[in-house]
C-alpha atoms as a PDB file:
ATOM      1  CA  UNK A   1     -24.219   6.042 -11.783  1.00  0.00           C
ATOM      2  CA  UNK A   2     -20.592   5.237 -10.552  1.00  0.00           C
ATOM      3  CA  UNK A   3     -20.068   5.436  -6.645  1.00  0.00           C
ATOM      4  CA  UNK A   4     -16.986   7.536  -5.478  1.00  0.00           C
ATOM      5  CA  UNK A   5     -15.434   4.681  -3.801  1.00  0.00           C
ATOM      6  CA  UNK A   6     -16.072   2.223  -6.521  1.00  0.00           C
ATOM      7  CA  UNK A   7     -14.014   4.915  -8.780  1.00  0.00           C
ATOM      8  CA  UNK A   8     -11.355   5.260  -6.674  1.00  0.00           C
ATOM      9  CA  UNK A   9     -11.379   1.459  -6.318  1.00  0.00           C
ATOM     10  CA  UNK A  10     -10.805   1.208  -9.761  1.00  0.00           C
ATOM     11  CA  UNK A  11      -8.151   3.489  -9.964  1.00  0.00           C
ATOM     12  CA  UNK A  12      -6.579   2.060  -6.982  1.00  0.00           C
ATOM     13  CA  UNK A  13      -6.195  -1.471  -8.994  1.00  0.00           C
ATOM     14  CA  UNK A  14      -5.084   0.684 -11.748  1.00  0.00           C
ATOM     15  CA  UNK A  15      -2.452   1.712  -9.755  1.00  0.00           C
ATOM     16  CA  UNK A  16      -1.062  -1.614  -8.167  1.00  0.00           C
ATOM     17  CA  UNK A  17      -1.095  -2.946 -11.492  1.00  0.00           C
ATOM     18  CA  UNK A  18       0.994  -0.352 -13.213  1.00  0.00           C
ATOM     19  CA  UNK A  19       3.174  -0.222  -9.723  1.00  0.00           C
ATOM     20  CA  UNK A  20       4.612  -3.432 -11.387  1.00  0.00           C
ATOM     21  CA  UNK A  21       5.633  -1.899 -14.653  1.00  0.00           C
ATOM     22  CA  UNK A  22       7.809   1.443 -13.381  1.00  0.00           C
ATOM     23  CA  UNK A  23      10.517   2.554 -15.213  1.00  0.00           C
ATOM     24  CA  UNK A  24      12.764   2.298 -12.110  1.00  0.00           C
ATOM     25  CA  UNK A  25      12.456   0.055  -9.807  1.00  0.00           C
ATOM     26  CA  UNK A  26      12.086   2.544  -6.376  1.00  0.00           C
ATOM     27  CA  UNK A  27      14.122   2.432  -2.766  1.00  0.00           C
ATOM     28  CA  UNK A  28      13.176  -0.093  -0.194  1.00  0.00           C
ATOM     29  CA  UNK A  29      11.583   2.613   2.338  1.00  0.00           C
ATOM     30  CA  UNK A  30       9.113   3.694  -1.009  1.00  0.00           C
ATOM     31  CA  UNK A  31       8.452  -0.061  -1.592  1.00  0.00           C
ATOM     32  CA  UNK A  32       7.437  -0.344   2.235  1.00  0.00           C
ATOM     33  CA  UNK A  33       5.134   2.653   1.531  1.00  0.00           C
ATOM     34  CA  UNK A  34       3.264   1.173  -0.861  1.00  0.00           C
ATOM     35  CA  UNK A  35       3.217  -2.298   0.302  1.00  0.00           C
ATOM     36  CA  UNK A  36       1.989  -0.881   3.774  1.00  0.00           C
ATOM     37  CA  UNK A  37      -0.649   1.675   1.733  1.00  0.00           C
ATOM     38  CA  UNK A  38      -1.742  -1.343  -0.276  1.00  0.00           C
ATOM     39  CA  UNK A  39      -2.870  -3.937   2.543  1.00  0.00           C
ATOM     40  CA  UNK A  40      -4.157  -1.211   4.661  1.00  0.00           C
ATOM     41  CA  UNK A  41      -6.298  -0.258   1.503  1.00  0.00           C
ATOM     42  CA  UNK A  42      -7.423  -3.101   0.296  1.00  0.00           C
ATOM     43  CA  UNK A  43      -7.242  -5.247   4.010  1.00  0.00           C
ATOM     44  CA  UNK A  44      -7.428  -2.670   6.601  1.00  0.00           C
ATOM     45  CA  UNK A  45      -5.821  -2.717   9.947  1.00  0.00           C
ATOM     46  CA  UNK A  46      -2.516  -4.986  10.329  1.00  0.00           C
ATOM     47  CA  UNK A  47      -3.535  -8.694  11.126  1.00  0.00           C
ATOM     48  CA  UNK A  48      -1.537 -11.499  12.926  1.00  0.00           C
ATOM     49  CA  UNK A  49       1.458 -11.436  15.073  1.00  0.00           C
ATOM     50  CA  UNK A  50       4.474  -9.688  14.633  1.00  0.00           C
ATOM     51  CA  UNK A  51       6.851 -12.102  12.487  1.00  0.00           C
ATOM     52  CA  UNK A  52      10.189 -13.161  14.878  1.00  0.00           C
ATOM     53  CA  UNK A  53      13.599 -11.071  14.416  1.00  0.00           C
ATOM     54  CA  UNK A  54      15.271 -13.589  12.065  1.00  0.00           C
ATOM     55  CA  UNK A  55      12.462 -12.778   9.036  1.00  0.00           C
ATOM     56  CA  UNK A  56      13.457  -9.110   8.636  1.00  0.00           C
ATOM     57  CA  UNK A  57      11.917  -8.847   5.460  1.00  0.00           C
ATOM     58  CA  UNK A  58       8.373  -9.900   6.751  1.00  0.00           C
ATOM     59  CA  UNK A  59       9.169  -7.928  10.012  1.00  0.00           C
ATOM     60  CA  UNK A  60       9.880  -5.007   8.067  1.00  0.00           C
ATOM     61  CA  UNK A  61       6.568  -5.201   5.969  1.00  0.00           C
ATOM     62  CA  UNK A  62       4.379  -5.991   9.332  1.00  0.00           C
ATOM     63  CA  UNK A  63       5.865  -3.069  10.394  1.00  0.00           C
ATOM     64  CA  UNK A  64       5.276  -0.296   7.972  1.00  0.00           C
ATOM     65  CA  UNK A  65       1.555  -1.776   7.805  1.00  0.00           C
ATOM     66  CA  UNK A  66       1.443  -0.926  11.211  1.00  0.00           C
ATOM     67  CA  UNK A  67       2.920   2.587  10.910  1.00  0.00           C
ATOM     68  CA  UNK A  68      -0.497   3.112   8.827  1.00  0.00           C
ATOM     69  CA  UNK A  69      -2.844   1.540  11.311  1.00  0.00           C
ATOM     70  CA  UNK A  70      -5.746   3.265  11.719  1.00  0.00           C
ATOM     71  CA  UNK A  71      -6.243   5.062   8.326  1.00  0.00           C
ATOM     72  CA  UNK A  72      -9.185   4.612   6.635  1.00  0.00           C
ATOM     73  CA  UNK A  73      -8.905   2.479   3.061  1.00  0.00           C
ATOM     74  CA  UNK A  74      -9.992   4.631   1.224  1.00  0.00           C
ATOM     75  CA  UNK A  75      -7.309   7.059   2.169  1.00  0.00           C
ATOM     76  CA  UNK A  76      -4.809   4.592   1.599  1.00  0.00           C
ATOM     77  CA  UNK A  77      -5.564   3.661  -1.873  1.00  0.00           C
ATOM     78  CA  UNK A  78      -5.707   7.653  -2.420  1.00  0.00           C
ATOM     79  CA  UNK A  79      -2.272   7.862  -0.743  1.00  0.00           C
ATOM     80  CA  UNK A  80      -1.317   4.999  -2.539  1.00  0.00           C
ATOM     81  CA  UNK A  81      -2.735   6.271  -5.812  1.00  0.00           C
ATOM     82  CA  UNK A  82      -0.904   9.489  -5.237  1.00  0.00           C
ATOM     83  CA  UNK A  83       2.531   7.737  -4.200  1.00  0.00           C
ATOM     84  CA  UNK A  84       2.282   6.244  -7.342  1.00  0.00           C
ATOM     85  CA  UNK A  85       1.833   8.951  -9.319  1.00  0.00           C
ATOM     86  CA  UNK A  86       4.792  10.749  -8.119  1.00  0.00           C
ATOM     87  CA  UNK A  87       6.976   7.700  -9.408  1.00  0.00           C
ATOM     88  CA  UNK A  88       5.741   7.822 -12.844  1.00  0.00           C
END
């Protein structure tokens, strides 16, 4: 018998895999989202120092992780999952 968590797992990879193949490709501050919804779901809590001023594109990423510090995995690849969805 399946676990919960191992079938939301699964449909969690589900999800990052199809995130590649949307029709459009979405805004930067949805991309953030799910980049942020992905590590804390499938790393947890933001590691490592903040990346320096001139490498706004890590900063930015560090930073949304952040903004989801805290949440459990699991209810980040359900966020994630659902944040998905909605782009379909």
């Amino acid at each position: 018998m399946t676990q919960p968590q191992d079938d939301l797992r699964t449909r969690f990879d589900a999800a990052v895999a199809a995130s590649k193949q949307l029709p459009e490709r979405p805004d930067n501050q949805t991309l953030l989202r799910l980049y942020a919804l992905y590590k804390q779901g499938s790393s947890g809590d933001v590691q490592g120092d903040r990346p320096g001023f001139a490498d706004f594109i890590a900063r930015a990423k560090w930073d949304a992780w952040k903004g989801v510090e805290g949440l459990a995995p699991a209810t980040a690849q359900q966020q994630y999952i659902d944040l998905y969805d909605s782009l379909r």
